[in-house]
C-alpha atoms as a PDB file:
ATOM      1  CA  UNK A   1      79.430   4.620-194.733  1.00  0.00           C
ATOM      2  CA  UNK A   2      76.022   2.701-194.662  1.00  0.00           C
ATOM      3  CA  UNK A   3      76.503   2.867-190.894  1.00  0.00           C
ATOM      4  CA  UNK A   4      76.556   6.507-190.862  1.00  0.00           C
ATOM      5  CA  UNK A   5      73.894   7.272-193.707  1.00  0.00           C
ATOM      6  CA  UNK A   6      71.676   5.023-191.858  1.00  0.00           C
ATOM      7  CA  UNK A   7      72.351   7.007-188.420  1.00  0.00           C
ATOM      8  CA  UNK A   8      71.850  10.226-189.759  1.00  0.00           C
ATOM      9  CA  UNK A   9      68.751   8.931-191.430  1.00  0.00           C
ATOM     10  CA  UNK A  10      67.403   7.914-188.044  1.00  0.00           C
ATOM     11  CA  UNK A  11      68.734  11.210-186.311  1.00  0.00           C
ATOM     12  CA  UNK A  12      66.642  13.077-188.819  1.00  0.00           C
ATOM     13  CA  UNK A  13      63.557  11.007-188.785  1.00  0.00           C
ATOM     14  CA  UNK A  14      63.252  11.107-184.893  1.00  0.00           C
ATOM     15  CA  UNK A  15      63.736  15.568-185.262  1.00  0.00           C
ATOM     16  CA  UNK A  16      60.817  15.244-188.000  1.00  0.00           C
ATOM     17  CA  UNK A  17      58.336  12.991-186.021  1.00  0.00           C
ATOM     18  CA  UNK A  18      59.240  15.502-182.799  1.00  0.00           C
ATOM     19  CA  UNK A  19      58.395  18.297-185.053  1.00  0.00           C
ATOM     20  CA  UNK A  20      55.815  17.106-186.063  1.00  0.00           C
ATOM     21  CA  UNK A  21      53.958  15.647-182.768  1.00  0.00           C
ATOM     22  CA  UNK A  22      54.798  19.215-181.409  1.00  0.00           C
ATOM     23  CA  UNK A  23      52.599  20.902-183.942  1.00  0.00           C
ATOM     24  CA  UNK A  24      49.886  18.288-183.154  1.00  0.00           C
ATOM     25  CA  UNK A  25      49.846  18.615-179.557  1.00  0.00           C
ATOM     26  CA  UNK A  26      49.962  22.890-180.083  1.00  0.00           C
ATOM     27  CA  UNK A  27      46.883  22.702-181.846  1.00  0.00           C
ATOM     28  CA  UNK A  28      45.062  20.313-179.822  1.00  0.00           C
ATOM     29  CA  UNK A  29      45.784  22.577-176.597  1.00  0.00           C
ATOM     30  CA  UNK A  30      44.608  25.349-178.579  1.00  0.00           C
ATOM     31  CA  UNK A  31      41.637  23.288-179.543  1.00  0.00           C
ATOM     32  CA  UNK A  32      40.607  22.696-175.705  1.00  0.00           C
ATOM     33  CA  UNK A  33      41.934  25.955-174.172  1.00  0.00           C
ATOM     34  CA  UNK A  34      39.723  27.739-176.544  1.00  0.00           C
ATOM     35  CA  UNK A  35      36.915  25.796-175.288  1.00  0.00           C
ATOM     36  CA  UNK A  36      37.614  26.693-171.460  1.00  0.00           C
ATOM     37  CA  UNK A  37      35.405  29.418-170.828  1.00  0.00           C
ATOM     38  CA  UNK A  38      32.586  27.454-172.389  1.00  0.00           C
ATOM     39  CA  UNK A  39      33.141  24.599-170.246  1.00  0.00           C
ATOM     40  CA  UNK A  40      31.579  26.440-167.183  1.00  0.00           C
ATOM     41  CA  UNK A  41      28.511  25.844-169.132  1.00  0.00           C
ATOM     42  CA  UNK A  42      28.361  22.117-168.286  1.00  0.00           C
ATOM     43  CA  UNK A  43      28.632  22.686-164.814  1.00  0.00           C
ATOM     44  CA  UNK A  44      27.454  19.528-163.704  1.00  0.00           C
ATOM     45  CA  UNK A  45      30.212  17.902-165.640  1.00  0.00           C
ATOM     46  CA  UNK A  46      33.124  19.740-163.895  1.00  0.00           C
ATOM     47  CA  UNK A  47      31.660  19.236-160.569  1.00  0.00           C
ATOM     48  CA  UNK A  48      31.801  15.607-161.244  1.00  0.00           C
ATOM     49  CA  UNK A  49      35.285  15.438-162.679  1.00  0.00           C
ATOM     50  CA  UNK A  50      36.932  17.625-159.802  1.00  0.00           C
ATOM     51  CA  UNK A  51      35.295  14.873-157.176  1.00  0.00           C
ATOM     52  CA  UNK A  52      36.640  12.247-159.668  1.00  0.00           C
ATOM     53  CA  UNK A  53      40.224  14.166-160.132  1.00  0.00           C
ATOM     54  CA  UNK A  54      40.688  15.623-157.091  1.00  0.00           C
ATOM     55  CA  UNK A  55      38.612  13.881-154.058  1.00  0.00           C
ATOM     56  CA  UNK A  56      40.134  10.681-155.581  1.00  0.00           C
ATOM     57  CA  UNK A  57      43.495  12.090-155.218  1.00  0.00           C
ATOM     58  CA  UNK A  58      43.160  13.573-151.920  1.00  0.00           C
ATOM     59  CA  UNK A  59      44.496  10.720-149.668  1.00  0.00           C
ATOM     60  CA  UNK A  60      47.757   9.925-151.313  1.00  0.00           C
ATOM     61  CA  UNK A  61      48.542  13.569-151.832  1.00  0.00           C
ATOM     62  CA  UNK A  62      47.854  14.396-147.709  1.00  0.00           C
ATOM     63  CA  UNK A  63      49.183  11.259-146.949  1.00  0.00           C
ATOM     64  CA  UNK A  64      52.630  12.186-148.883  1.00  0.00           C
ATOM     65  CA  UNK A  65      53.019  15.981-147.486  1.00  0.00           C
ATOM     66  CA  UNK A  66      52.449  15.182-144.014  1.00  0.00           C
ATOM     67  CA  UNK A  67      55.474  12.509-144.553  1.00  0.00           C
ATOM     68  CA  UNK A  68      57.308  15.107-146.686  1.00  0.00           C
ATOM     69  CA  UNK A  69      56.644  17.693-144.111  1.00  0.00           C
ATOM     70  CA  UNK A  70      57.728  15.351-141.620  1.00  0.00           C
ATOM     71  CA  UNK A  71      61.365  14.313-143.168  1.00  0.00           C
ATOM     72  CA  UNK A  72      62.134  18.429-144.069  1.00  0.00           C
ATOM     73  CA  UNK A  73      61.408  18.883-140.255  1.00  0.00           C
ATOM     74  CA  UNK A  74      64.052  15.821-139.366  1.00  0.00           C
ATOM     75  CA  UNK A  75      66.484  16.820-141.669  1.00  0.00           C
ATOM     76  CA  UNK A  76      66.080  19.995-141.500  1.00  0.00           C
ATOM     77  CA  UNK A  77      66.589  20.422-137.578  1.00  0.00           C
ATOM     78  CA  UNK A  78      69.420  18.297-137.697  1.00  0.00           C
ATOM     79  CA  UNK A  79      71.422  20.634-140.057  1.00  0.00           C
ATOM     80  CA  UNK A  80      70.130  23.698-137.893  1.00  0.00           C
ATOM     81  CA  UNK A  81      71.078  22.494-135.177  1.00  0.00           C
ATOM     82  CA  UNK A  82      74.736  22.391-135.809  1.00  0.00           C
ATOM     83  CA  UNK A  83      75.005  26.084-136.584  1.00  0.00           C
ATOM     84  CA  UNK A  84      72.399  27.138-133.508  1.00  0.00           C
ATOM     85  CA  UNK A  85      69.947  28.320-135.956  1.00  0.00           C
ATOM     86  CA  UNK A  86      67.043  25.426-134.979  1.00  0.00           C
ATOM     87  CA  UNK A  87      64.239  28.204-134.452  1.00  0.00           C
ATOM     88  CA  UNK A  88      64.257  29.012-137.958  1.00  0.00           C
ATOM     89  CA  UNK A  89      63.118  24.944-138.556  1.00  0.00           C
ATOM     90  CA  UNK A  90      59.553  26.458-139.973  1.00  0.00           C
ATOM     91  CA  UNK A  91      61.259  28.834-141.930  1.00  0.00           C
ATOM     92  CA  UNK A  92      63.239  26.304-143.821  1.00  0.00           C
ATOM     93  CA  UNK A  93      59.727  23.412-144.291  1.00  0.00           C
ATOM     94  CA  UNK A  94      57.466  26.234-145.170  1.00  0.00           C
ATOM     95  CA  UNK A  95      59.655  27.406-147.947  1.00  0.00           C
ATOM     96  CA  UNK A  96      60.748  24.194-148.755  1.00  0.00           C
ATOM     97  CA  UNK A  97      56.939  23.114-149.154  1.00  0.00           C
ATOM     98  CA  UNK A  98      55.511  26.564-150.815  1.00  0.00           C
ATOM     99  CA  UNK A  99      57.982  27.495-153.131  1.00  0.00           C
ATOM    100  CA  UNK A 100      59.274  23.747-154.649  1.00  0.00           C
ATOM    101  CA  UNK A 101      58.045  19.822-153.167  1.00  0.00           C
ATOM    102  CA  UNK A 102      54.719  21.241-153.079  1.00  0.00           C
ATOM    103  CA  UNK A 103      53.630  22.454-156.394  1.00  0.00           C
ATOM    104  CA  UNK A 104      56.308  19.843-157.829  1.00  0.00           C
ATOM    105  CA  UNK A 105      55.424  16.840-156.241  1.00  0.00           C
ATOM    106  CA  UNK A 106      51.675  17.463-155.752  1.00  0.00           C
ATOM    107  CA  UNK A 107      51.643  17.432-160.163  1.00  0.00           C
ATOM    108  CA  UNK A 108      53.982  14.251-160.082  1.00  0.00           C
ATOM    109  CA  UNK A 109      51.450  12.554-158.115  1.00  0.00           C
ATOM    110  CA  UNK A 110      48.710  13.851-159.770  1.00  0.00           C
ATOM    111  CA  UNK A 111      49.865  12.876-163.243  1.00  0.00           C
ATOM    112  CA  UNK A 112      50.563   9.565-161.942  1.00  0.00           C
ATOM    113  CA  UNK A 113      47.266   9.036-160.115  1.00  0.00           C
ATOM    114  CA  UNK A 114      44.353  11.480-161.795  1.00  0.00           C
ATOM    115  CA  UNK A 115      46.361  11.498-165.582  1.00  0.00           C
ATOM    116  CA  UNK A 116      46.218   7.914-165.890  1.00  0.00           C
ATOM    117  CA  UNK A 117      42.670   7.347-165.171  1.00  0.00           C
ATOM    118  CA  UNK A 118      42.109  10.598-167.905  1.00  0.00           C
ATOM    119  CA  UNK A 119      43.988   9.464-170.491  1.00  0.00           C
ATOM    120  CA  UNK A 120      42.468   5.689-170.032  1.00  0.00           C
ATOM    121  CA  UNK A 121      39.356   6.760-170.017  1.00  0.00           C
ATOM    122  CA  UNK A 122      38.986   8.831-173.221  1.00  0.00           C
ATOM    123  CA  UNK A 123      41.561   6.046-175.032  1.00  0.00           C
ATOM    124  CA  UNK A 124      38.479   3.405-173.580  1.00  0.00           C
ATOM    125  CA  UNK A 125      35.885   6.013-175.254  1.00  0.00           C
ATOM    126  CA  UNK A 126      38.159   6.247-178.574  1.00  0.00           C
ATOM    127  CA  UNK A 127      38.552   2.511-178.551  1.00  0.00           C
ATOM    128  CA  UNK A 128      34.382   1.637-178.153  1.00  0.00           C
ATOM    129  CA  UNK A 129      33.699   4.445-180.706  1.00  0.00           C
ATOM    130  CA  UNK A 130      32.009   6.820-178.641  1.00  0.00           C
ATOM    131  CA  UNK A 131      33.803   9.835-179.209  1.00  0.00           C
ATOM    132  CA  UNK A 132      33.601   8.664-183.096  1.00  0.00           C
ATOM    133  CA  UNK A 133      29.981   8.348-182.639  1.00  0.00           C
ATOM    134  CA  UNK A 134      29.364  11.811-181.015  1.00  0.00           C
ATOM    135  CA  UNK A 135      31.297  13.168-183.891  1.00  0.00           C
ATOM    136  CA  UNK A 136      28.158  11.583-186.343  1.00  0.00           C
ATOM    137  CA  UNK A 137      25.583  13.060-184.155  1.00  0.00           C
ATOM    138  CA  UNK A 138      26.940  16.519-184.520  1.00  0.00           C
ATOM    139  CA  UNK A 139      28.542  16.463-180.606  1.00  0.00           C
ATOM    140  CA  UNK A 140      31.803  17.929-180.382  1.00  0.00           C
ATOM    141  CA  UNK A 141      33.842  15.638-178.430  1.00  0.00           C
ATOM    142  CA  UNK A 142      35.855  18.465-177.539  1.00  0.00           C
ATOM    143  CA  UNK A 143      33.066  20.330-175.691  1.00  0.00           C
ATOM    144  CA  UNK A 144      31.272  18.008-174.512  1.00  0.00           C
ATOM    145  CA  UNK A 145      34.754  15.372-173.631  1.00  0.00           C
ATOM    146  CA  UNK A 146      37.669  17.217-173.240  1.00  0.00           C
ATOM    147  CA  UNK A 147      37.061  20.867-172.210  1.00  0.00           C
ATOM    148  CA  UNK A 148      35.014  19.655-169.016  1.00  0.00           C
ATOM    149  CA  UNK A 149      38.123  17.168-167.896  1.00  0.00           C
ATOM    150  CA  UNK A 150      40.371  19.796-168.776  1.00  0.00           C
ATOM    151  CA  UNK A 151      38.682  22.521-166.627  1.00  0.00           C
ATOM    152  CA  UNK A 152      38.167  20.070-163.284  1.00  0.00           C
ATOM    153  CA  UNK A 153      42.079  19.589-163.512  1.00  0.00           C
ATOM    154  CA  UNK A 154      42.809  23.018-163.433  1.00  0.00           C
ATOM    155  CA  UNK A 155      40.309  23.587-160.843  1.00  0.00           C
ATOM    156  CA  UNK A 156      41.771  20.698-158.850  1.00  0.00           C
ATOM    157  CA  UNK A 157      45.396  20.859-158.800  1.00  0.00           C
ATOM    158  CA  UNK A 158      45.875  24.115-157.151  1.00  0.00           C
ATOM    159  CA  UNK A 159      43.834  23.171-154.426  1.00  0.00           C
ATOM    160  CA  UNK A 160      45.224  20.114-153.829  1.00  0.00           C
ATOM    161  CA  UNK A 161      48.779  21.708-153.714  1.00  0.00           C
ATOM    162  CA  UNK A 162      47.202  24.134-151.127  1.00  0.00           C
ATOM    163  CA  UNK A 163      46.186  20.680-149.029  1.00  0.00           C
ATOM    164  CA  UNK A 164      49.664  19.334-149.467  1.00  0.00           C
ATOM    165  CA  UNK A 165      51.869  22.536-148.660  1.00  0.00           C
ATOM    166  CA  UNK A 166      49.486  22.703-145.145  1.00  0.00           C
ATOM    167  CA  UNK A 167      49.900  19.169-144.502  1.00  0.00           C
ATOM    168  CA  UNK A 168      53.771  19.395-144.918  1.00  0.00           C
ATOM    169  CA  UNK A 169      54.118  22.437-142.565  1.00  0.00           C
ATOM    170  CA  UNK A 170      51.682  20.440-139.902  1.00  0.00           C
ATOM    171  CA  UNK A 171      54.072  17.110-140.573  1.00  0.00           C
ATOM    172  CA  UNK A 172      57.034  19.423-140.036  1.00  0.00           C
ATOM    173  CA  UNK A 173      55.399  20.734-137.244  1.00  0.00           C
ATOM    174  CA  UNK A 174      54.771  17.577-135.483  1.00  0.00           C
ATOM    175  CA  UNK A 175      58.243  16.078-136.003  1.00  0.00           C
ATOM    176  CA  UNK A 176      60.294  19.163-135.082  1.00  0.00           C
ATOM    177  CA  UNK A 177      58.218  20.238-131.998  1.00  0.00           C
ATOM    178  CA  UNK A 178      55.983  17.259-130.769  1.00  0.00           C
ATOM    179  CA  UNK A 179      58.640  14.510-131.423  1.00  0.00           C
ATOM    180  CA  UNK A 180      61.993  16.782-131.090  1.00  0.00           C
ATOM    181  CA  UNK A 181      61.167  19.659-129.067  1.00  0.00           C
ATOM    182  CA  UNK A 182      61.423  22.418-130.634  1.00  0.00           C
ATOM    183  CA  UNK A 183      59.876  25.638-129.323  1.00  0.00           C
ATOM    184  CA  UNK A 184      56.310  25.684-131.228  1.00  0.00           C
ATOM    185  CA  UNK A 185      56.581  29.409-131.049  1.00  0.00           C
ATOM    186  CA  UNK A 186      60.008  29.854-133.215  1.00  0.00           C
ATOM    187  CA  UNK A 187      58.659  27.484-135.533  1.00  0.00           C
ATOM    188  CA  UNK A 188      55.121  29.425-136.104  1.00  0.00           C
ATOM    189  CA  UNK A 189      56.369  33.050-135.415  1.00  0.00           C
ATOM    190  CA  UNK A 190      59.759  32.442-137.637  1.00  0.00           C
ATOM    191  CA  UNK A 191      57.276  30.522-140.564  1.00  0.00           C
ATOM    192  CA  UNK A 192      54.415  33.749-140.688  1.00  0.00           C
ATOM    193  CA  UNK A 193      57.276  36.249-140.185  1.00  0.00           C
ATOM    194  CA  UNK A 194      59.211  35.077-143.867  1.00  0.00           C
ATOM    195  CA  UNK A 195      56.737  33.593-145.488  1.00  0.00           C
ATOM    196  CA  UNK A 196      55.310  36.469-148.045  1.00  0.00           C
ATOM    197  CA  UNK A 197      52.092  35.771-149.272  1.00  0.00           C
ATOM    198  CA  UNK A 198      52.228  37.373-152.681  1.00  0.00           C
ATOM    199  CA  UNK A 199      56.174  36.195-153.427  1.00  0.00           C
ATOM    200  CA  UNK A 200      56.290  32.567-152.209  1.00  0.00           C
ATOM    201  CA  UNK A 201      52.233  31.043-151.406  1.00  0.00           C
ATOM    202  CA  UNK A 202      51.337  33.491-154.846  1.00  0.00           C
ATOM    203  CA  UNK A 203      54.300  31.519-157.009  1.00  0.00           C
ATOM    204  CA  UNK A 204      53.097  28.073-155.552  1.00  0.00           C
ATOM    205  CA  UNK A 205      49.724  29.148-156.998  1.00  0.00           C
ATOM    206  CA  UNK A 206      51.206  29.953-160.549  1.00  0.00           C
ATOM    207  CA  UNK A 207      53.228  26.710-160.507  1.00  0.00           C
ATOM    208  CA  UNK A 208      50.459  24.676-159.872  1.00  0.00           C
ATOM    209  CA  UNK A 209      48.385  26.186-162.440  1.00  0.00           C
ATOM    210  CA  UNK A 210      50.924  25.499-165.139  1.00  0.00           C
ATOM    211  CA  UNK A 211      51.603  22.631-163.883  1.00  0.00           C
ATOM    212  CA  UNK A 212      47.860  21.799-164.130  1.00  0.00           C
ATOM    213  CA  UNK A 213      47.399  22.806-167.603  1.00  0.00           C
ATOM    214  CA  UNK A 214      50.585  20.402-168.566  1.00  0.00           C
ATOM    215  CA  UNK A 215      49.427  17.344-166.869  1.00  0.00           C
ATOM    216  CA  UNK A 216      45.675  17.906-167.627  1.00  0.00           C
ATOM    217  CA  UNK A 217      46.696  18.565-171.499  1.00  0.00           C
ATOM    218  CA  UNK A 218      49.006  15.847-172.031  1.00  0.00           C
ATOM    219  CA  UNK A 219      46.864  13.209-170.506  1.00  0.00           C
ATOM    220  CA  UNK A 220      44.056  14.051-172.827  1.00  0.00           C
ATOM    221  CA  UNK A 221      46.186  14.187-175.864  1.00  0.00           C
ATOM    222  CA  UNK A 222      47.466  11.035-175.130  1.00  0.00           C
ATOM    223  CA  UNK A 223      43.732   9.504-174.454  1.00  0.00           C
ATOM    224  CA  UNK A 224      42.349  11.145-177.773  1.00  0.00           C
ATOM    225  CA  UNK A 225      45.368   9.997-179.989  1.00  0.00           C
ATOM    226  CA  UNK A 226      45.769   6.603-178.441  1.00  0.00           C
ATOM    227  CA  UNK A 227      45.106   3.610-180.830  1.00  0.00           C
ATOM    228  CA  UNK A 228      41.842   2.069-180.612  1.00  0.00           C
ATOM    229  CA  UNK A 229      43.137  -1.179-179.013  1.00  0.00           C
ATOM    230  CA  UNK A 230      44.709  -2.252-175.784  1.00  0.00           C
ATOM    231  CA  UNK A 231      48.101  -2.018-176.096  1.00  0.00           C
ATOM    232  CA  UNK A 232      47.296   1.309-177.695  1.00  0.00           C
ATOM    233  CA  UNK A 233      45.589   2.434-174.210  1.00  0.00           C
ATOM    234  CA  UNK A 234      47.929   0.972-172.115  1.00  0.00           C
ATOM    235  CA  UNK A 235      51.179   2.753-174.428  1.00  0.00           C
ATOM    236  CA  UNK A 236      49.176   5.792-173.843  1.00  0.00           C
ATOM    237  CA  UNK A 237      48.569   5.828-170.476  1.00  0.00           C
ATOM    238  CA  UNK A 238      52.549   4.934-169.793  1.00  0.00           C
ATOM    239  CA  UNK A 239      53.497   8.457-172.102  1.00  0.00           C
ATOM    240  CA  UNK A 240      51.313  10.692-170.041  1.00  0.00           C
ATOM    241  CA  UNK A 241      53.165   9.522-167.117  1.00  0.00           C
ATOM    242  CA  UNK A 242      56.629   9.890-168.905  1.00  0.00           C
ATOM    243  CA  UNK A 243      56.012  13.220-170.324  1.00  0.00           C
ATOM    244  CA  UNK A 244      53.869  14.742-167.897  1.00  0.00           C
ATOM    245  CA  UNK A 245      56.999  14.162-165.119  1.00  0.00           C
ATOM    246  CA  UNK A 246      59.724  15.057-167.615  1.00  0.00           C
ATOM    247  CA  UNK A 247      57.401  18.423-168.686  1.00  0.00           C
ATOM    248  CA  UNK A 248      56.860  19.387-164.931  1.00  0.00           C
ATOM    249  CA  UNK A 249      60.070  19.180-163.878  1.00  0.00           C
ATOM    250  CA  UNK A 250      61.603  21.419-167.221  1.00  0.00           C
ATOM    251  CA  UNK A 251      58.872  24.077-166.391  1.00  0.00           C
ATOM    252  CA  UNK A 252      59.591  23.868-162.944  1.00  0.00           C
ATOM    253  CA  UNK A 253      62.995  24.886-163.788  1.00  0.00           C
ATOM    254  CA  UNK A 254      62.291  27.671-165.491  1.00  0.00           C
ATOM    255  CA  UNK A 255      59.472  29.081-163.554  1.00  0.00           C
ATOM    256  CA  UNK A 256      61.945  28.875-160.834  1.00  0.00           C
ATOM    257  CA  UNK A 257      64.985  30.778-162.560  1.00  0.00           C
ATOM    258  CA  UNK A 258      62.515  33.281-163.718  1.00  0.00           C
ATOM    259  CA  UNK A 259      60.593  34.112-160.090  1.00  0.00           C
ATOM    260  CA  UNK A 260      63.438  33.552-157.950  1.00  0.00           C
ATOM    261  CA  UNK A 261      66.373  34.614-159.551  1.00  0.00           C
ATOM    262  CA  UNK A 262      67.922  37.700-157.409  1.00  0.00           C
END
């Protein structure tokens, strides 16, 4: 009986502190959503986070969709193949690319690489004080802090999903054709025939958006709310990596259902 009194007491603890971290984190991305527009207003600051966010992440992500690209245009030739269909091979690593891996895994690795460094640094700048000490001198830490970062990630993401979803197709490109031999024209005149710009390339945009507005949220939220000591930072930094994937991947899911469901 204590066993079970104890469980349920445990059960309804975790639903409470879920409950209640949920209504935290709704108005803290109210807080800095509000303050969005106004962002554009420290110009200079953006500029300089979507160099550090997004020219920082530019390698690994190019680096990973050419590969990407290049293992949809193995695999995918070898399954064409057996049915005779092999000219459709850009067909099947554009789509691939556009409409799923590249809005997916461009966040995952952008979580990973630019969330991190976020959440770090404003858990660094909550551990030294600073954002306790703009608070006394009358700076909102929000304005001035969050709302910038916030803004570069959104500004960043997109475009970097754009890099990755060309690199793929050129990856694909150069495995199926150059390596395999394909016919180059198939593979471009197939690709540009089914790809639709407003259906699949304008969905990839409003994934990556989301997405952006996830990882860019929950990495500040993590950074601002951190403990003001190591571990805290380092505990922090681990979560925005933990939620951000898990939170990508349900919203993938159900951006997907909703703009692709026949």
């Amino acid at each position: 009986m204590n066993f079970l009194y104890r469980l349920v007491a445990s059960v309804g603890s975790l639903v409470l502190r879920c409950i209640t971290e949920s209504g935290r984190f709704g108005r803290f991305s109210w807080t800095v959503i509000r303050e969005f527009p106004a962002s554009f207003r420290r110009f200079s600051i953006v500029v300089r986070e979507v160099l550090f966010l997004g020219n920082r992440s530019l390698v690994i992500i190019a680096v990973s969709g050419f590969f990407i690209g290049g293992v949809l245009g193995l695999q995918g030739y070898d399954i064409l193949v057996t049915y005779g269909s092999e000219e459709a091979l850009g067909v099947l690593v554009a789509l691939a690319l556009v409409r799923e891996l590249g809005p997916v895994v461009t966040a995952l690795l952008f979580a990973g690489r630019a969330g991190t460094s976020l959440t770090a640094e404003i858990g660094l700048m909550r551990s030294g004080e600073q954002l306790s000490a703009m608070e006394m001198m009358g700076v909102d830490p929000v304005q001035r802090v969050l709302a910038p970062r916030f803004t570069a990630a959104m500004i960043s993401l997109p475009i970097l999903t754009m890099i990755f979803n060309a690199v793929g197709v050129i990856g694909g490109w150069v495995v199926g054709v150059v390596l395999i031999g394909s016919d180059s024209g198939a593979f471009w005149s197939h690709m540009q025939a089914s790809v639709d710009v407003f259906e699949d390339i304008g969905n990839s945009v409003v994934k990556s958006v989301v997405f952006s507005a996830v990882a860019g949220l929950i990495a500040l939220y993590e950074g601002y709310t951190a403990r003001a000591t190591p571990e805290g930072v380092s505990q922090a930094t681990t979560r925005t990596v933990v939620v951000s994937s898990l939170m990508i991947l349900g919203f993938d899911f159900i951006m997907t259902a909703l703009m692709f469901a026949s």
